[in-house]
Protein backbone atom coordinates (compact mmCIF):
# COMPACT_ATOMS: atom_id res chain seq x y z
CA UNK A 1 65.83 91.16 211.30
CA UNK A 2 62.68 90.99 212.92
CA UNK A 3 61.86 88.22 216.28
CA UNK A 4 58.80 87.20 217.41
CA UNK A 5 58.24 84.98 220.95
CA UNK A 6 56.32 81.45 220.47
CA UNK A 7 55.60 78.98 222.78
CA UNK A 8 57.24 75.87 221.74
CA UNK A 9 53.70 73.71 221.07
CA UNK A 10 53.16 76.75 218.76
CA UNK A 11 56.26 76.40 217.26
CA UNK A 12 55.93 72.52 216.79
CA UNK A 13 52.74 73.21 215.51
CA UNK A 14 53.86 75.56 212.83
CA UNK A 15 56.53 73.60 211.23
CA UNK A 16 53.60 70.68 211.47
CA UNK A 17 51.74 73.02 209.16
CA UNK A 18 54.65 74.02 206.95
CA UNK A 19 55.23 70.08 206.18
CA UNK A 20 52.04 69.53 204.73
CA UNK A 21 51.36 72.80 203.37
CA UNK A 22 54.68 72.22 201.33
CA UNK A 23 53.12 68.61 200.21
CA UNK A 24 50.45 70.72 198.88
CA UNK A 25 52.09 73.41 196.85
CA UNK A 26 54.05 70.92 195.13
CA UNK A 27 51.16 69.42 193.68
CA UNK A 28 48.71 71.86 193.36
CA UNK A 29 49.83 74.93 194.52
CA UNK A 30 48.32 76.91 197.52
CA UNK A 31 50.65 75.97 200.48
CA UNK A 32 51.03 79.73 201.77
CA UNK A 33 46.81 79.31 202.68
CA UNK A 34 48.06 77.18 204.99
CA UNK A 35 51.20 78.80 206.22
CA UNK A 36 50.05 82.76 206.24
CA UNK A 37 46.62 82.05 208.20
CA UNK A 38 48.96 79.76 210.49
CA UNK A 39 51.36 82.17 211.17
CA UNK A 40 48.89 85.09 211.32
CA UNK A 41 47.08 82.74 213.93
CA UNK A 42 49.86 82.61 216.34
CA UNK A 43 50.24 86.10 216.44
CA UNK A 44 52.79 87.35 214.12
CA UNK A 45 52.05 90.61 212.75
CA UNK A 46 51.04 90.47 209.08
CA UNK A 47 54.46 92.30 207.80
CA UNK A 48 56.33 89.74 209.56
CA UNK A 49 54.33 86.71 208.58
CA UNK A 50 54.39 87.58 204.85
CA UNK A 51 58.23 87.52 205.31
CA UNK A 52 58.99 85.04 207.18
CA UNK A 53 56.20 82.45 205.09
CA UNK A 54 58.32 83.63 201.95
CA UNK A 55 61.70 82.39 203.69
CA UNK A 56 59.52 78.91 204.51
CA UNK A 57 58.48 79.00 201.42
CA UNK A 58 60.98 79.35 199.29
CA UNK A 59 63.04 76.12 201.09
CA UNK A 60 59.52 74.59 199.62
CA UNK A 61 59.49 76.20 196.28
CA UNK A 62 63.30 75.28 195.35
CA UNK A 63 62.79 71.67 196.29
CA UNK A 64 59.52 71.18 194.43
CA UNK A 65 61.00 73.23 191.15
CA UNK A 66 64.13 70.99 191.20
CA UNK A 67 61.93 67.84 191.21
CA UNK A 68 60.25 68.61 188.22
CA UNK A 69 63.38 69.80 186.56
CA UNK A 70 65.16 66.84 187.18
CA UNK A 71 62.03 64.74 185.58
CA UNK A 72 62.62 67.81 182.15
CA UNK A 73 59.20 68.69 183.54
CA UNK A 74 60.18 72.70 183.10
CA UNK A 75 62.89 74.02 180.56
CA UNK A 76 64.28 77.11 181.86
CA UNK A 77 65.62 78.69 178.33
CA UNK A 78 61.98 78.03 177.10
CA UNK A 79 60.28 79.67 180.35
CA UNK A 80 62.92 82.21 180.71
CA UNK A 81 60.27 85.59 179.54
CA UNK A 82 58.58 83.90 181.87
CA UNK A 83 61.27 84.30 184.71
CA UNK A 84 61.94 87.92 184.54
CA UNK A 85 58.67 89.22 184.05
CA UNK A 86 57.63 87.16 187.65
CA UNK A 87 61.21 88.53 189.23
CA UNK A 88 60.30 92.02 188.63
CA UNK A 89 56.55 91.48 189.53
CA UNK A 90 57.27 90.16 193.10
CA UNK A 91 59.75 92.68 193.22
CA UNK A 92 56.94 95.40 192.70
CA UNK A 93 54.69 93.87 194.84
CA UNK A 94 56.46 93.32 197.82
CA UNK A 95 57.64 97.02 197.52
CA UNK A 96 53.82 98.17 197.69
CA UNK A 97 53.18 95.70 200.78
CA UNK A 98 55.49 97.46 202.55
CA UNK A 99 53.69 100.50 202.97
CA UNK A 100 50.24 99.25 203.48
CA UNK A 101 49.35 99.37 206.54
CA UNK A 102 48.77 96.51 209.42
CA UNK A 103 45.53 97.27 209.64
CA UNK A 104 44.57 96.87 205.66
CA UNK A 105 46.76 93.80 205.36
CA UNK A 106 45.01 91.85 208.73
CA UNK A 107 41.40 92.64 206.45
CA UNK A 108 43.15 91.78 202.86
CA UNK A 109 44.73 88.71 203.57
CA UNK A 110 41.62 86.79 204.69
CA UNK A 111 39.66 88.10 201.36
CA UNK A 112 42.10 86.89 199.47
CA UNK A 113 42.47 83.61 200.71
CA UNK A 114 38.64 82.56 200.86
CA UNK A 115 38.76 83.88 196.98
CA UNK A 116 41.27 81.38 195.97
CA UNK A 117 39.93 78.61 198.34
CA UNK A 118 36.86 78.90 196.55
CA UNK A 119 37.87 78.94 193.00
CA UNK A 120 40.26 75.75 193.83
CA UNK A 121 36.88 74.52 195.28
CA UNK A 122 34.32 75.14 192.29
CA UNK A 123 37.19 75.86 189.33
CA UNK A 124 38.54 73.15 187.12
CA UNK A 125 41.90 72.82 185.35
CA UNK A 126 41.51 72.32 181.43
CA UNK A 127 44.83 70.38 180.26
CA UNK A 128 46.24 68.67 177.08
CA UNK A 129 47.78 64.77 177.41
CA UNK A 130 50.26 65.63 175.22
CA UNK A 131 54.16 66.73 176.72
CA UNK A 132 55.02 68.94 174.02
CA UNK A 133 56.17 72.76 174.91
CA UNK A 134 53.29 75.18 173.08
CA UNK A 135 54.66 76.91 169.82
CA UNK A 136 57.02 79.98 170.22
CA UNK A 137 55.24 83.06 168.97
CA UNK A 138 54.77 86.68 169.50
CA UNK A 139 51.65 85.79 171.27
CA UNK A 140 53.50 83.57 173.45
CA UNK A 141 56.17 86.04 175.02
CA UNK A 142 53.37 88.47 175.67
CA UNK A 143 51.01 85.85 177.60
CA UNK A 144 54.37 85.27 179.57
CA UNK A 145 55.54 88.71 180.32
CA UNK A 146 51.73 89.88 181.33
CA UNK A 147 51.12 86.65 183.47
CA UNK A 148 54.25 86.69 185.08
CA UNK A 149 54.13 91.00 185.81
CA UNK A 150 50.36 90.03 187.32
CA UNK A 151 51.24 87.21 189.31
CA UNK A 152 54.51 87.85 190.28
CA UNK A 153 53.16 91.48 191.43
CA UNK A 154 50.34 89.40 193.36
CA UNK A 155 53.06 86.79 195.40
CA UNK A 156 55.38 89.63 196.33
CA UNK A 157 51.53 91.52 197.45
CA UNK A 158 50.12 89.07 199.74
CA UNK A 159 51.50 85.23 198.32
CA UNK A 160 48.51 82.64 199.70
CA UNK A 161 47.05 81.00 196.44
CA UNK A 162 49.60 82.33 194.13
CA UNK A 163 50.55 78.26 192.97
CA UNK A 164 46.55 78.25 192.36
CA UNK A 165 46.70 81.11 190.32
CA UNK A 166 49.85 79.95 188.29
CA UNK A 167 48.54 76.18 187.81
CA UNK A 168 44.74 77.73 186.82
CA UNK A 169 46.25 80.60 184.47
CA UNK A 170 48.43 77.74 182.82
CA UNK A 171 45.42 76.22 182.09
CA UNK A 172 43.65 79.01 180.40
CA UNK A 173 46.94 80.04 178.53
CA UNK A 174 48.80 77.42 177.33
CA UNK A 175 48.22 73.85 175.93
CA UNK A 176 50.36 71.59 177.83
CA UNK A 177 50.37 68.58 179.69
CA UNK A 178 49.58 68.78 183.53
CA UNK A 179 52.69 67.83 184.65
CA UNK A 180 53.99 70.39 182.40
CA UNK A 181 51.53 73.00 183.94
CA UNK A 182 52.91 71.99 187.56
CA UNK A 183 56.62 72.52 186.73
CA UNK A 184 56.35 75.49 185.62
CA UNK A 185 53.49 76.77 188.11
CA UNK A 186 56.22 75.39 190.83
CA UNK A 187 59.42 77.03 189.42
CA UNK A 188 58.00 80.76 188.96
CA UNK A 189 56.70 80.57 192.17
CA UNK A 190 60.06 79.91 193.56
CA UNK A 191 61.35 82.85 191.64
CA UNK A 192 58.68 85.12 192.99
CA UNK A 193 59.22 83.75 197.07
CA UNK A 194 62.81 83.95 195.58
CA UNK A 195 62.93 87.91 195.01
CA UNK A 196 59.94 88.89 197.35
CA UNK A 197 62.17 87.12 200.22
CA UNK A 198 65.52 89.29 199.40
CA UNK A 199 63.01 92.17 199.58
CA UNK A 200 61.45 91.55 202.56
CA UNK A 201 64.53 90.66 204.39
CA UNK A 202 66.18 94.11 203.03
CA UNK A 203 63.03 95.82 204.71
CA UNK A 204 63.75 94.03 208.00
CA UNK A 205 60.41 91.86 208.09
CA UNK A 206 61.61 88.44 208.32
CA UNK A 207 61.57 86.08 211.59
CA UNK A 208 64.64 83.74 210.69
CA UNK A 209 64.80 81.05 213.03
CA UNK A 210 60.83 80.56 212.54
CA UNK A 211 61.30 80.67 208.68
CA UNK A 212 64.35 78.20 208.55
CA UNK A 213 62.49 75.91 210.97
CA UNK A 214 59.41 76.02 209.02
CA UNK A 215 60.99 75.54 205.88
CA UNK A 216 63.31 72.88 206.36
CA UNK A 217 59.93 70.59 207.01
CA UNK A 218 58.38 72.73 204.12
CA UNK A 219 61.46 71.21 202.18
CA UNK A 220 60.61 67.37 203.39
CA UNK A 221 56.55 68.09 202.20
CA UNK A 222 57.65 69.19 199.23
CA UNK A 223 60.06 66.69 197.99
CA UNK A 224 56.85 63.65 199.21
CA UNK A 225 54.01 66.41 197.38
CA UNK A 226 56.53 66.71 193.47
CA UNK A 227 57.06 62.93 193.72
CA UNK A 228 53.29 61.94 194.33
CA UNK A 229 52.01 64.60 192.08
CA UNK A 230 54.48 63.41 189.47
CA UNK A 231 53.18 59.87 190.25
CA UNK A 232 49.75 59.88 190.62
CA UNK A 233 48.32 63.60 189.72
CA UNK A 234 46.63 66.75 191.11
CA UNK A 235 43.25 65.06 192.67
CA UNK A 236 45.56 63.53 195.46
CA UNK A 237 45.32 66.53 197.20
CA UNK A 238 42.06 68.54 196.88
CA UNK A 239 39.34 67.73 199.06
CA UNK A 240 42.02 67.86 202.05
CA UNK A 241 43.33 71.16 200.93
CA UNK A 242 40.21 72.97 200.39
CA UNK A 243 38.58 72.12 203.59
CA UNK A 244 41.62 73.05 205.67
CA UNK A 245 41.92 76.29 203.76
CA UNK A 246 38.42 76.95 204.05
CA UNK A 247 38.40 76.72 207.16
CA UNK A 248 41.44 78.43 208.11
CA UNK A 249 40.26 81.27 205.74
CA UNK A 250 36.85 81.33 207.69
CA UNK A 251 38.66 82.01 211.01
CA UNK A 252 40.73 84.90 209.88
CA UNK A 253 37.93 86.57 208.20
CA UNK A 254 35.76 86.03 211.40
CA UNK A 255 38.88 87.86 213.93
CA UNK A 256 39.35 90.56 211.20
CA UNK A 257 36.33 91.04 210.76
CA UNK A 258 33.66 90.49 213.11
């Protein structure tokens, strides 16, 4: 177990963050481009911010998955390719992380995020109005396993965007509803923070206290972000989240790299 000294304003500040990044995630996905650059912000070393955002995180992800769940917004037996190929992916991933070094992550991290800030930014989500599972086929269980390998290797990697990714890829892959796209994009994220949190705590890069702080207000966002999303859709959210990550993403790249 690894600790790390905040001031208290810092600390308020964080969990302030976690609450409405975990509003975010739960209706569009994204929250950890607010947590990671927070964290990274107030000094945590990357190791130990990856870890401890995935123990925030995951408080998030489990709330926002059982929302959706509850509403039969995700069927597990349906999804369930789905969950293993994501469980070993993050797996994988947060394996590799470990033995990349500080220096790497503090210039990968940023890159990534302004990536996925942009494409939430200038991307679109194509969807179908109807609520009806897409056909089981051959075809199907492959687009699941290779989706859930890539982004499941991706979250247990480096996390921030990873809900963008899943909600986008959705899109592209499947013809489903939006809400349908959002319960699933919410529940394999919470198996990837899920795994990649076992594995980062087994490595010994995980702040506790921080993480459980964060993550019990990561909890209250996300139970207010499944119930508006569910409510009133995706566009609730965007213009707020991609100028905060933008400019969050901005900073980093400016201290890692210039």
């Amino acid at each position: 177990m690894m600790e790390f000294a905040l001031e208290p304003a810092t600390w308020a500040l964080l969990c302030a963050v976690a609450m409405a990044a975990g509003f975010i995630d739960a209706i569009a996905g994204g929250g950890g481009m607010l947590t990671v650059p927070a964290l990274l912000t107030a000094g945590l070393p990357p190791h130990l911010a990856l870890g401890t955002n995935k123990l925030a995180a995951s408080f998030g992800s489990v709330t926002a998955s059982f929302a959706y769940y509850r509403q039969r917004l995700f069927d597990l037996k349906f999804w369930m390719q789905s969950v293993f190929a994501t469980a070993i992916g993050a797996l994988l991933g947060t394996l590799l992380v470990d033995h990349l070094s500080i220096d790497f992550l503090n210039k990968l991290i940023p890159v990534i995020i302004i990536a996925v800030a942009f494409y939430s930014l200038f991307g679109t989500l194509s969807h179908s109005d109807s609520h009806n599972l897409p056909h089981v086929t051959r075809s199907l269980k492959l687009k699941q396993w290779i989706q859930g390998l890539s982004l499941g290797f991706f979250d247990g990697m480096a996390g921030p965007g990873t809900g963008t990714f899943w909600t986008a890829s959705n899109s592209l892959l499947y013809k489903m509803s939006l809400l349908l796209n959002c319960g699933l994009a919410r529940s394999m994220n919470f198996v990837s923070n899920f795994i990649s949190l076992i594995t980062f705590v087994a490595l010994g890069h995980v702040n506790f206290l921080l993480g459980i702080s964060m993550g019990a207000f990561l909890m209250c966002g996300a139970w207010f972000g499944a119930q508006s999303a569910i409510k009133f859709g995706n566009k609730l959210i965007k213009p707020i989240f991609n100028s905060v990550v933008i400019v969050l993403a901005i900073k980093l790249i400016y201290e890692a790299y210039l």
